[in-house]
C-alpha atoms as a PDB file:
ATOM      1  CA  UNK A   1      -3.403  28.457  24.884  1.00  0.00           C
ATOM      2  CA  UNK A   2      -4.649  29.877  21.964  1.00  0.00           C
ATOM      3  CA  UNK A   3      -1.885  28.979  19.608  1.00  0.00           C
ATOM      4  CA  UNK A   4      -1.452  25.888  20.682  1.00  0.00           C
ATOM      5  CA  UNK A   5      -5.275  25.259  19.812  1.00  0.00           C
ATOM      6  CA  UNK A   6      -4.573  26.696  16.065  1.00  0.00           C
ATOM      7  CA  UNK A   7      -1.099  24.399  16.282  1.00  0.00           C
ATOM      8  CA  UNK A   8      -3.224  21.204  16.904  1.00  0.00           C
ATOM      9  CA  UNK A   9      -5.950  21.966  14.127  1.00  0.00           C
ATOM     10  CA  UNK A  10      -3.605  22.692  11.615  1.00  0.00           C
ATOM     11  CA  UNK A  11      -2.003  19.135  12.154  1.00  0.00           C
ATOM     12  CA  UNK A  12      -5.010  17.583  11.598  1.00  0.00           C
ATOM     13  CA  UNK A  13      -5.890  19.590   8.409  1.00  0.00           C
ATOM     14  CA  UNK A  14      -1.774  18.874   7.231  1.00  0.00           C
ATOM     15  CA  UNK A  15      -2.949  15.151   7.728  1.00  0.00           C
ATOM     16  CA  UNK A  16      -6.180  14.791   6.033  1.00  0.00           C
ATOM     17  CA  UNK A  17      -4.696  16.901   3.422  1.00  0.00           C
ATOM     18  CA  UNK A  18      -2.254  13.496   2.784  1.00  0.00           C
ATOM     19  CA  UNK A  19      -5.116  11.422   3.624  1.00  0.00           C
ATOM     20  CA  UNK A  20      -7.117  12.756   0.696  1.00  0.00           C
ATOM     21  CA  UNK A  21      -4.188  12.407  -1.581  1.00  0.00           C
ATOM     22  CA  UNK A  22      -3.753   8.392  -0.644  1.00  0.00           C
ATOM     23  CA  UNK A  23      -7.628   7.943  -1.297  1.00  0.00           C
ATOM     24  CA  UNK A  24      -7.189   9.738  -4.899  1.00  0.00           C
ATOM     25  CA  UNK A  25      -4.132   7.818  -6.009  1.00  0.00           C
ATOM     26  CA  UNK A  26      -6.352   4.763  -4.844  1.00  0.00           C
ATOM     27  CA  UNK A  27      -8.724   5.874  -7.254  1.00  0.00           C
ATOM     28  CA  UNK A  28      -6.916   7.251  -9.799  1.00  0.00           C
ATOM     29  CA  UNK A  29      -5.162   3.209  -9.831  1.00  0.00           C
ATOM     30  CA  UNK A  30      -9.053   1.527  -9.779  1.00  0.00           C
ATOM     31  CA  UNK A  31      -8.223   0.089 -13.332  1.00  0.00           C
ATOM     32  CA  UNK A  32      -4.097  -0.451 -13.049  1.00  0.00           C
ATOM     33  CA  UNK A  33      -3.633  -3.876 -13.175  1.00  0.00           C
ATOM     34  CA  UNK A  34      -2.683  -5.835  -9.795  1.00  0.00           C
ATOM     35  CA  UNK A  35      -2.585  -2.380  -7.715  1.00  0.00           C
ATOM     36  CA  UNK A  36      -2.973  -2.625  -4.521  1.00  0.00           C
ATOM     37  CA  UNK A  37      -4.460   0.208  -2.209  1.00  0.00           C
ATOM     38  CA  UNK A  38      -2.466   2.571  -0.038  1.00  0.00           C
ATOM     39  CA  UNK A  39      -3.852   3.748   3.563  1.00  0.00           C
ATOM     40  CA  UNK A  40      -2.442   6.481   5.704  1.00  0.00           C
ATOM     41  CA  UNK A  41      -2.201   5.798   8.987  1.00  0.00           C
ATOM     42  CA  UNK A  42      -1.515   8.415  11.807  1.00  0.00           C
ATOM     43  CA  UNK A  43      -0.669   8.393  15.616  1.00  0.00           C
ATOM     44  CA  UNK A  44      -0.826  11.426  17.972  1.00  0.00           C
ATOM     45  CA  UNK A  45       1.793  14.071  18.944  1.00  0.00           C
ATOM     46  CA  UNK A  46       3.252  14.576  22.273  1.00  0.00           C
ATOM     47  CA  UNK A  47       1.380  15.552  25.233  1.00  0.00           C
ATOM     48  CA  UNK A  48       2.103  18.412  27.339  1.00  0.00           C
ATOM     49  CA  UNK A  49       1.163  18.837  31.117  1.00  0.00           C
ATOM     50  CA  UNK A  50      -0.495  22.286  31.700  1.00  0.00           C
ATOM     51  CA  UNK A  51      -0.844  24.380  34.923  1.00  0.00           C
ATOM     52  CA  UNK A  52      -3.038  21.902  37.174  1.00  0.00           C
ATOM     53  CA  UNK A  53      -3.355  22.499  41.769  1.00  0.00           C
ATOM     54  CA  UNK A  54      -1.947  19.503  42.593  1.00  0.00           C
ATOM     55  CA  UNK A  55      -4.115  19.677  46.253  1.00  0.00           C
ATOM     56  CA  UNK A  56      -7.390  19.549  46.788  1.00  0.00           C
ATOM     57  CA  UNK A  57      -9.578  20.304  49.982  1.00  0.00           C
ATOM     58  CA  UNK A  58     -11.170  16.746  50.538  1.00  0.00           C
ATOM     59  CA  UNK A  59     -12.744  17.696  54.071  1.00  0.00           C
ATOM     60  CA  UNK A  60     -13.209  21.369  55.420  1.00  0.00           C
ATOM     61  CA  UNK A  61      -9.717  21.676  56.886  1.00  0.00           C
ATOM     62  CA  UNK A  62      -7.972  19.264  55.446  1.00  0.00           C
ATOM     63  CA  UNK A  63      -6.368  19.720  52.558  1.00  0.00           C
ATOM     64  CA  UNK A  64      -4.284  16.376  51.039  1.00  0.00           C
ATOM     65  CA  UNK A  65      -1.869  15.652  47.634  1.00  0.00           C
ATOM     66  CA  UNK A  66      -3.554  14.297  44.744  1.00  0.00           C
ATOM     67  CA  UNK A  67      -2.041  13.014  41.459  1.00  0.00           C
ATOM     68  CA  UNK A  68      -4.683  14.572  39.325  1.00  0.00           C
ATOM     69  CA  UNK A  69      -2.457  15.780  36.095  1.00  0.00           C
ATOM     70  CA  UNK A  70      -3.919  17.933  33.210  1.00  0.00           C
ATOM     71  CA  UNK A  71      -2.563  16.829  29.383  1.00  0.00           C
ATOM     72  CA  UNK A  72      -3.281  18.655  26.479  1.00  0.00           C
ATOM     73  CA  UNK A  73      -2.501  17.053  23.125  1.00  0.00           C
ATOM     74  CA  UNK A  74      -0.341  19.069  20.362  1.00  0.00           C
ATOM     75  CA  UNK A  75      -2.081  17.358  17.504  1.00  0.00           C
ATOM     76  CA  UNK A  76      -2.064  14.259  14.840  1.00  0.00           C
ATOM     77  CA  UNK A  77       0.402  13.419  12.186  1.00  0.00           C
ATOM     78  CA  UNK A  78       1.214  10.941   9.657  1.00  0.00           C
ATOM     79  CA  UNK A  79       2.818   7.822  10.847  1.00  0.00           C
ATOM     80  CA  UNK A  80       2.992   5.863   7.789  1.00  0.00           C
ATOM     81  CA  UNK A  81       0.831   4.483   4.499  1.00  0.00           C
ATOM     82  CA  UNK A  82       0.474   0.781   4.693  1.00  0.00           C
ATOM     83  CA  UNK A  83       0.117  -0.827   1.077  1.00  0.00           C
ATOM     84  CA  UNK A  84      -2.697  -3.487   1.666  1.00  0.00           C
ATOM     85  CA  UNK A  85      -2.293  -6.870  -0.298  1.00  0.00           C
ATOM     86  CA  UNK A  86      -5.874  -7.916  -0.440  1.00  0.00           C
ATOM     87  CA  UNK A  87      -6.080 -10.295  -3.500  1.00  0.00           C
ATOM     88  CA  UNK A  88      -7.651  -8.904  -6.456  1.00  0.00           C
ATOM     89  CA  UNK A  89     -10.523 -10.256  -8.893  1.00  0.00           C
ATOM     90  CA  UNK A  90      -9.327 -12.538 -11.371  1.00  0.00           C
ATOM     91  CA  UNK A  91      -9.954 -11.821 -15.456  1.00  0.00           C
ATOM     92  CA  UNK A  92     -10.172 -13.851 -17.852  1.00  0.00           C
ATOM     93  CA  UNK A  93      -8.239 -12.445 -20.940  1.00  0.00           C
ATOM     94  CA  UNK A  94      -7.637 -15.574 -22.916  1.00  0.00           C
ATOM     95  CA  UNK A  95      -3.943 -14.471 -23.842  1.00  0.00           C
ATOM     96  CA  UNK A  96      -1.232 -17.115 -23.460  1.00  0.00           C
ATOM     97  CA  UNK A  97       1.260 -14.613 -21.914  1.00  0.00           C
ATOM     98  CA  UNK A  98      -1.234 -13.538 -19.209  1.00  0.00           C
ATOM     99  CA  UNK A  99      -0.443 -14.591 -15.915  1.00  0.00           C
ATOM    100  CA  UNK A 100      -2.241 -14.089 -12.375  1.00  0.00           C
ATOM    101  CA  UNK A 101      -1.393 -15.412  -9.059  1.00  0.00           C
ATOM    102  CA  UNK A 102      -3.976 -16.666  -7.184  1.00  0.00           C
ATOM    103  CA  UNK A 103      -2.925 -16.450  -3.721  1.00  0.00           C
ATOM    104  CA  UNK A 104       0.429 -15.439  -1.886  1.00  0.00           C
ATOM    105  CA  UNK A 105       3.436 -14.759  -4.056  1.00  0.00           C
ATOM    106  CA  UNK A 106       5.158 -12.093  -6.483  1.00  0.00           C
ATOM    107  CA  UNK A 107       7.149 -13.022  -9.931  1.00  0.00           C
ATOM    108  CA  UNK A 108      10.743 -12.244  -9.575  1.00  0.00           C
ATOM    109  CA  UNK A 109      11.616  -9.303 -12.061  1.00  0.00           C
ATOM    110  CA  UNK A 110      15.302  -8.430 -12.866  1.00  0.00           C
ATOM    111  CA  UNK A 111      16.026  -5.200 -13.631  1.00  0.00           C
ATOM    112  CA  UNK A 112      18.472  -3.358 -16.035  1.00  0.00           C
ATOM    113  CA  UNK A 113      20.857  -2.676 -13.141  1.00  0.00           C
ATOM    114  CA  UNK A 114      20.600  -6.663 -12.308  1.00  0.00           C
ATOM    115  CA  UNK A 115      19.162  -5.794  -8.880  1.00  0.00           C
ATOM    116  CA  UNK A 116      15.540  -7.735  -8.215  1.00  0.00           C
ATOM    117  CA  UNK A 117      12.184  -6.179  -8.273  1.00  0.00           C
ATOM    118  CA  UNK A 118       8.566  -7.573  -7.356  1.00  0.00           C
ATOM    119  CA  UNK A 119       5.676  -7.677  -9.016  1.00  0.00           C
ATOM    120  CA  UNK A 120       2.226  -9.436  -9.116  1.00  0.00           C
ATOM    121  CA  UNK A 121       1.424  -8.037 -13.313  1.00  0.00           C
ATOM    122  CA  UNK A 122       1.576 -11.255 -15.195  1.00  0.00           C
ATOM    123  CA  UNK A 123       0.694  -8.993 -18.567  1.00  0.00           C
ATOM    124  CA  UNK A 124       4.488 -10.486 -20.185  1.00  0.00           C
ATOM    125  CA  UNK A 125       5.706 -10.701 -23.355  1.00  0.00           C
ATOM    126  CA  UNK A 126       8.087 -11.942 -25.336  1.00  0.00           C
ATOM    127  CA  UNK A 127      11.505 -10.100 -26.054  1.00  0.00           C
ATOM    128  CA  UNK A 128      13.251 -10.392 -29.635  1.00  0.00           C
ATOM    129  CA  UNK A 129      15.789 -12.812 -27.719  1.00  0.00           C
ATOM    130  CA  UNK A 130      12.554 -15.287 -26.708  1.00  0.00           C
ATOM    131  CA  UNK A 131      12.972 -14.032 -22.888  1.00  0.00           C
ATOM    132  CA  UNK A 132       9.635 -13.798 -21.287  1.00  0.00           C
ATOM    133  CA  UNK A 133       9.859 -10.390 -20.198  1.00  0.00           C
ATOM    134  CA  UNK A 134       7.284  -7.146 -18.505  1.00  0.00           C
ATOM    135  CA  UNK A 135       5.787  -4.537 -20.661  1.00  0.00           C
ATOM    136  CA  UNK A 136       8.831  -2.085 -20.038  1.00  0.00           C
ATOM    137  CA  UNK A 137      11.122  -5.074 -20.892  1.00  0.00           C
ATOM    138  CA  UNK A 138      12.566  -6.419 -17.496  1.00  0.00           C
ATOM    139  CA  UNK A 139      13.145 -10.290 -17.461  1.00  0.00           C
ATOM    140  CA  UNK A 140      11.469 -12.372 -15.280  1.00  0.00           C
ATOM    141  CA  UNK A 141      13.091 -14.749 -13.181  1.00  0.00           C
ATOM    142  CA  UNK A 142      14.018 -17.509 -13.595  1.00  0.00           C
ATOM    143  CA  UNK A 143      14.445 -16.854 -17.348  1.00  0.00           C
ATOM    144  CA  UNK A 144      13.823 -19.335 -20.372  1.00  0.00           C
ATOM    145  CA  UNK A 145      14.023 -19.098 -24.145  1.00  0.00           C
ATOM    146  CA  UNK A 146      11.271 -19.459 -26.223  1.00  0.00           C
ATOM    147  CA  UNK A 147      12.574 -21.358 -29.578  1.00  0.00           C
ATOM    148  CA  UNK A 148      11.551 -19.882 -32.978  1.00  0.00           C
ATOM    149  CA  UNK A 149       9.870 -23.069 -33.930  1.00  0.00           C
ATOM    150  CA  UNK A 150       7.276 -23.214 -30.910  1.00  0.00           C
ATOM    151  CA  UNK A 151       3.858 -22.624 -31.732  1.00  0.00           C
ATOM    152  CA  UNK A 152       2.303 -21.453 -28.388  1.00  0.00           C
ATOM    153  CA  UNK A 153       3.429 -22.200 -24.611  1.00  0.00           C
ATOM    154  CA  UNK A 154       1.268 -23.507 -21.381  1.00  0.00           C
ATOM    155  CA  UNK A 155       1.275 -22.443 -18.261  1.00  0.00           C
ATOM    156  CA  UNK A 156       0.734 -25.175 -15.418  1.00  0.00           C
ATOM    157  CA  UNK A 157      -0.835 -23.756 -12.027  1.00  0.00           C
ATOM    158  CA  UNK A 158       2.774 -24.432 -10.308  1.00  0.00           C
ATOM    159  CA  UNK A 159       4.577 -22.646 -12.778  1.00  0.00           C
ATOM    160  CA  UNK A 160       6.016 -25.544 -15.188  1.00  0.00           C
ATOM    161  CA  UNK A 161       6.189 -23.781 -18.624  1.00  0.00           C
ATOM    162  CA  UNK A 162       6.109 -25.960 -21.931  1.00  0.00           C
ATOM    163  CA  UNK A 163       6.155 -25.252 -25.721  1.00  0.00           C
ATOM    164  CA  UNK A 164       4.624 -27.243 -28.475  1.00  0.00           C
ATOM    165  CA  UNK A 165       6.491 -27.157 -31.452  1.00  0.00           C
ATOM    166  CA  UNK A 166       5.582 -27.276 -35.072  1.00  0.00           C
ATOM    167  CA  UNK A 167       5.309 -30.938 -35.225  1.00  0.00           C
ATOM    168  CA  UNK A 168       3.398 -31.365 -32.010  1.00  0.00           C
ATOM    169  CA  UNK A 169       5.878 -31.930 -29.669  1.00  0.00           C
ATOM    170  CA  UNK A 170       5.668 -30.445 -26.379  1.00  0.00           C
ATOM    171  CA  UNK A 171       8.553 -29.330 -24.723  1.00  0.00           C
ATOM    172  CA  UNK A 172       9.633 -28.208 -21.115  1.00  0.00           C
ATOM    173  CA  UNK A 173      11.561 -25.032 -21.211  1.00  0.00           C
ATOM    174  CA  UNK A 174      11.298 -24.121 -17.302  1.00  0.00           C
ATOM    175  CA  UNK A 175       9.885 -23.375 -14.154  1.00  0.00           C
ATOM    176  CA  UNK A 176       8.627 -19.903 -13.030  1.00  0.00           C
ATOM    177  CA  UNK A 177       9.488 -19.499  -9.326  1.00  0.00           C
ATOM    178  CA  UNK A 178       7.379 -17.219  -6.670  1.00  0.00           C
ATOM    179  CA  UNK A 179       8.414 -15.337  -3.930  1.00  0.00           C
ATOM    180  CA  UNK A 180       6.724 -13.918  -0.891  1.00  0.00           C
ATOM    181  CA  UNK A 181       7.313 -12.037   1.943  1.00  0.00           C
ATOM    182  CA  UNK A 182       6.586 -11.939   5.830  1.00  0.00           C
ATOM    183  CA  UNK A 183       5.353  -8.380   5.686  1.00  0.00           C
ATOM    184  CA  UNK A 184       4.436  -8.320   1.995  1.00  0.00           C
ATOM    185  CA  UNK A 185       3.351  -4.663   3.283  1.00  0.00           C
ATOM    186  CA  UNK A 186       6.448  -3.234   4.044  1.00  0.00           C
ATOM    187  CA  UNK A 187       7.953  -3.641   0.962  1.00  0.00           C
ATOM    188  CA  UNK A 188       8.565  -0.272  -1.194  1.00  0.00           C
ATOM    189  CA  UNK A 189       6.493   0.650  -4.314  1.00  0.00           C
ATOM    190  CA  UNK A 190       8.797   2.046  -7.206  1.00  0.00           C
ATOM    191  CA  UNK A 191       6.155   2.643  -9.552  1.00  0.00           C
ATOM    192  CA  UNK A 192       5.276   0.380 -13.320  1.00  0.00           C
ATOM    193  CA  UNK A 193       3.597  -2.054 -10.986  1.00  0.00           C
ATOM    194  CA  UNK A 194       7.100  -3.059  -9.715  1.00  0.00           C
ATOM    195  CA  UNK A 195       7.742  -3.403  -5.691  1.00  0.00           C
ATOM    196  CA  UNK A 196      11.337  -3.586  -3.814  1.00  0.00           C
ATOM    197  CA  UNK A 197      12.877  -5.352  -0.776  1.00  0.00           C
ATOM    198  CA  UNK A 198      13.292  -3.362   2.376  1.00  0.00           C
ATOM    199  CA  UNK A 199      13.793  -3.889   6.190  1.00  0.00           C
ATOM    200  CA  UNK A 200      10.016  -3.941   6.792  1.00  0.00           C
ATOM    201  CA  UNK A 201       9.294  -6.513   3.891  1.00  0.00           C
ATOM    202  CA  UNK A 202      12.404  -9.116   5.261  1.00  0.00           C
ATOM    203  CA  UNK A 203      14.217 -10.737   3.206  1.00  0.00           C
ATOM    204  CA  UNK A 204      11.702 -12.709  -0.455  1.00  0.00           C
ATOM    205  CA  UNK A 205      11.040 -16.431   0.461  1.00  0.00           C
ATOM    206  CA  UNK A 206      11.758 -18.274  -2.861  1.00  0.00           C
ATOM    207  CA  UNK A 207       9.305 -21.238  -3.554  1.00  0.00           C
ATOM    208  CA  UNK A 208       7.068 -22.987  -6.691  1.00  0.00           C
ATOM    209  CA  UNK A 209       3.544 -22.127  -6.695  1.00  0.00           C
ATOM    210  CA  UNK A 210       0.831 -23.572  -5.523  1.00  0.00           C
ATOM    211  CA  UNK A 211       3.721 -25.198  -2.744  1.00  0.00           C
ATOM    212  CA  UNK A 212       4.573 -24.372   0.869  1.00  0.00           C
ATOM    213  CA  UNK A 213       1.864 -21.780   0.625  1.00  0.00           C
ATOM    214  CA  UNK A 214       2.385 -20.073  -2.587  1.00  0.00           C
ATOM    215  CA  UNK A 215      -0.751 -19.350  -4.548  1.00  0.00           C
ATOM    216  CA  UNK A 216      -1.016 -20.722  -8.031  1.00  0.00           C
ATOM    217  CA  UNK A 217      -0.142 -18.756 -11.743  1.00  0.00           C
ATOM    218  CA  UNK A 218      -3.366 -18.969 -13.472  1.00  0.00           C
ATOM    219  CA  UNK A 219      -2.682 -18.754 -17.078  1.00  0.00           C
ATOM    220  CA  UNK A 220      -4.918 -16.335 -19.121  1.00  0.00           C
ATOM    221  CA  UNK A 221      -6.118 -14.129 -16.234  1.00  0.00           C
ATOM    222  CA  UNK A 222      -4.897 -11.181 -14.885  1.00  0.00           C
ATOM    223  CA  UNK A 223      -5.498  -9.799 -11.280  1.00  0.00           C
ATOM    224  CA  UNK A 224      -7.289  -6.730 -11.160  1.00  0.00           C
ATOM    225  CA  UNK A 225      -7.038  -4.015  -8.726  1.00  0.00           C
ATOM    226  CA  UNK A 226      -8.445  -4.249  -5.199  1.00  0.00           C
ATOM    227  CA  UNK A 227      -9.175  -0.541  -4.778  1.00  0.00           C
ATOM    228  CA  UNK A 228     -13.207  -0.734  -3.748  1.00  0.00           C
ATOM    229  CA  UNK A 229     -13.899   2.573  -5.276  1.00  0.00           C
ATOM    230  CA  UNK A 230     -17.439   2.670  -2.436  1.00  0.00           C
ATOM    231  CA  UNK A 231     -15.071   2.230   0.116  1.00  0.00           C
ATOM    232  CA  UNK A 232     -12.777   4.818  -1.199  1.00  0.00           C
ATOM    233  CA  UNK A 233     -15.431   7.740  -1.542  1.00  0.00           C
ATOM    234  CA  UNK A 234     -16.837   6.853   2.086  1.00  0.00           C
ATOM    235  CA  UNK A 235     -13.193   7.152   3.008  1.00  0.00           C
ATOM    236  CA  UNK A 236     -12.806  10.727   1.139  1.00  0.00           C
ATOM    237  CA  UNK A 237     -16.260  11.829   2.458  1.00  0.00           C
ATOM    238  CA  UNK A 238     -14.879  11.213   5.804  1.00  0.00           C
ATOM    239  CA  UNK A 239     -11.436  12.783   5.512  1.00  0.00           C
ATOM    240  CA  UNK A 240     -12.927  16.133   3.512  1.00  0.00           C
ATOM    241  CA  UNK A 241     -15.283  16.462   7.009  1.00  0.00           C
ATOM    242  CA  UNK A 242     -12.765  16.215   9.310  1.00  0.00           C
ATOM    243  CA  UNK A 243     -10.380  18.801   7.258  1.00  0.00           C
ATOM    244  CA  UNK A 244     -13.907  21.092   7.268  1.00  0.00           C
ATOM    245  CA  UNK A 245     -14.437  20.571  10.997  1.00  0.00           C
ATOM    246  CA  UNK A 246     -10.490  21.244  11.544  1.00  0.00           C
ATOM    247  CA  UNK A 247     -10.727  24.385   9.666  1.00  0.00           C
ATOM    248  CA  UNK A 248     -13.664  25.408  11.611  1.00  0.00           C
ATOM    249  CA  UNK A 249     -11.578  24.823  14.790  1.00  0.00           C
ATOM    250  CA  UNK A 250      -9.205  27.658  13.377  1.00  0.00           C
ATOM    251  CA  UNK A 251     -12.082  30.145  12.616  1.00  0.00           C
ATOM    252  CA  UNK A 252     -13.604  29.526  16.682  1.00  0.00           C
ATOM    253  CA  UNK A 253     -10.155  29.637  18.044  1.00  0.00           C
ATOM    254  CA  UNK A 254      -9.574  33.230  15.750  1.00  0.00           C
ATOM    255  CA  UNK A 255     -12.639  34.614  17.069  1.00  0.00           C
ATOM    256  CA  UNK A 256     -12.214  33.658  20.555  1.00  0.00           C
ATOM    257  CA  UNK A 257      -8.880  35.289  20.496  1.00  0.00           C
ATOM    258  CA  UNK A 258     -10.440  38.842  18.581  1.00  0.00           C
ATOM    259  CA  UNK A 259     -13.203  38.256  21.714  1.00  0.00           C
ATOM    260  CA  UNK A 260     -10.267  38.291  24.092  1.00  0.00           C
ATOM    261  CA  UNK A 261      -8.769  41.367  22.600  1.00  0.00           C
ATOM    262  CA  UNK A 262     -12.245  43.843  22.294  1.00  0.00           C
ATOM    263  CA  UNK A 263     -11.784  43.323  25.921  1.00  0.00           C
ATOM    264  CA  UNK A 264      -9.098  45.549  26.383  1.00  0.00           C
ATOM    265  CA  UNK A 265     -11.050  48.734  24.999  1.00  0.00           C
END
């Protein structure tokens, strides 16, 4: 019985241990643009049915069945981390390539292997070849050229992108498409900001902002992070007691067990 009870508090150390490392990458992301928060989530372990008397004197002499059973837990672990897509604060940078979306929706990234990627970063730029393109150089879909002669490029809130020229001509060049998810958080983080489709997430939903409820490309702005850095050290306050009281679980359960044993002399 013993073991079992140091088993079962060592899960639940093992699981605020990941817990606390969630709640720092949080933090550690407060000022990444567009990140969104991570939280652990955890489910118990399987129950076991100890020794129990499974009849019980319910009148002197008579002595019936019951269906009393006795279960004792074997711990806690770590089901999953959900991402949580909580819209971010909006910023006001005043740079023409600075997109946020305000609402539901991810720009379409292609990668270098020409497989898609997610991502709600609107800080673009533009490549050598006039592609709009992410900080690490990935093209966003679908693509447009910028010509040489344009002098600067606006945005509209559903994604219609047009160039004025040197003499004053404006020019349509495109439209920048959205997609969204059913379970936006299912979908897997690779890291740069990016995201990726999986069997959670479903298959992307392809529409034009601020349509068929996509939200709307804000030109100018960037989304910041939603980490809520009070809610974050209430949630690591929490987690560090719970490893402390877990811990102190092992030290009652190691002196019960040295009680047990000074018996014997």
């Amino acid at each position: 019985m013993s073991t079992r009870a140091l088993r079962t508090a060592a899960t639940g150390m093992y699981a605020q241990q990941l817990n606390i490392q969630v709640i720092s990458n949080n933090i550690a992301n407060m000022n990444t643009t567009s990140f969104k928060k991570s939280r652990a989530e955890f489910k118990d372990l399987m129950y076991q049915e100890v020794a129990a008397n499974p009849k019980q004197e319910v009148s002197p002499g008579t002595v019936e069945e019951t269906n009393s059973k006795v279960q004792v837990g074997s711990g806690v672990k770590t089901s999953s981390t959900q991402k949580v897509f909580q819209q971010g604060d909006l910023q006001q940078t005043g740079h023409q390539l600075d997109m946020a979306i305000n609402g539901d929706g991810f720009f379409q990234v292609r990668k270098t292997d020409g497989t898609f990627a997610y991502t709600r970063d609107g800080s673009f730029k533009i490549s050598s070849e006039g592609s709009l393109v992410t900080a690490d150089g990935y093209l966003i879909e679908p693509g447009f050229t910028l010509a040489e002669q344009a002098q600067s490029i606006q945005v509209s809130r559903d994604g219609v992108v047009s160039a004025k020229e040197v003499g004053g001509d404006i020019v349509e060049l495109g439209t920048i498409e959205l997609a969204k998810f059913v379970n936006p958080g299912g979908l897997l983080a690779l890291g740069d900001n990016l995201f990726a489709e999986s069997e959670a997430s479903g298959v992307p939903l392809i529409g034009q902002a601020g349509q068929e409820g996509f939200g709307e490309i804000h030109q100018g702005y960037l989304e910041s992070s939603n980490v809520d850095i009070v809610e974050e050290m209430i949630s690591m306050i929490s987690a560090q007691r719970s490893y402390e009281i877990n811990s102190k679980t092992v030290k009652t359960v190691e002196e019960m067990m040295s009680i047990a044993n000074n018996l014997k002399r």
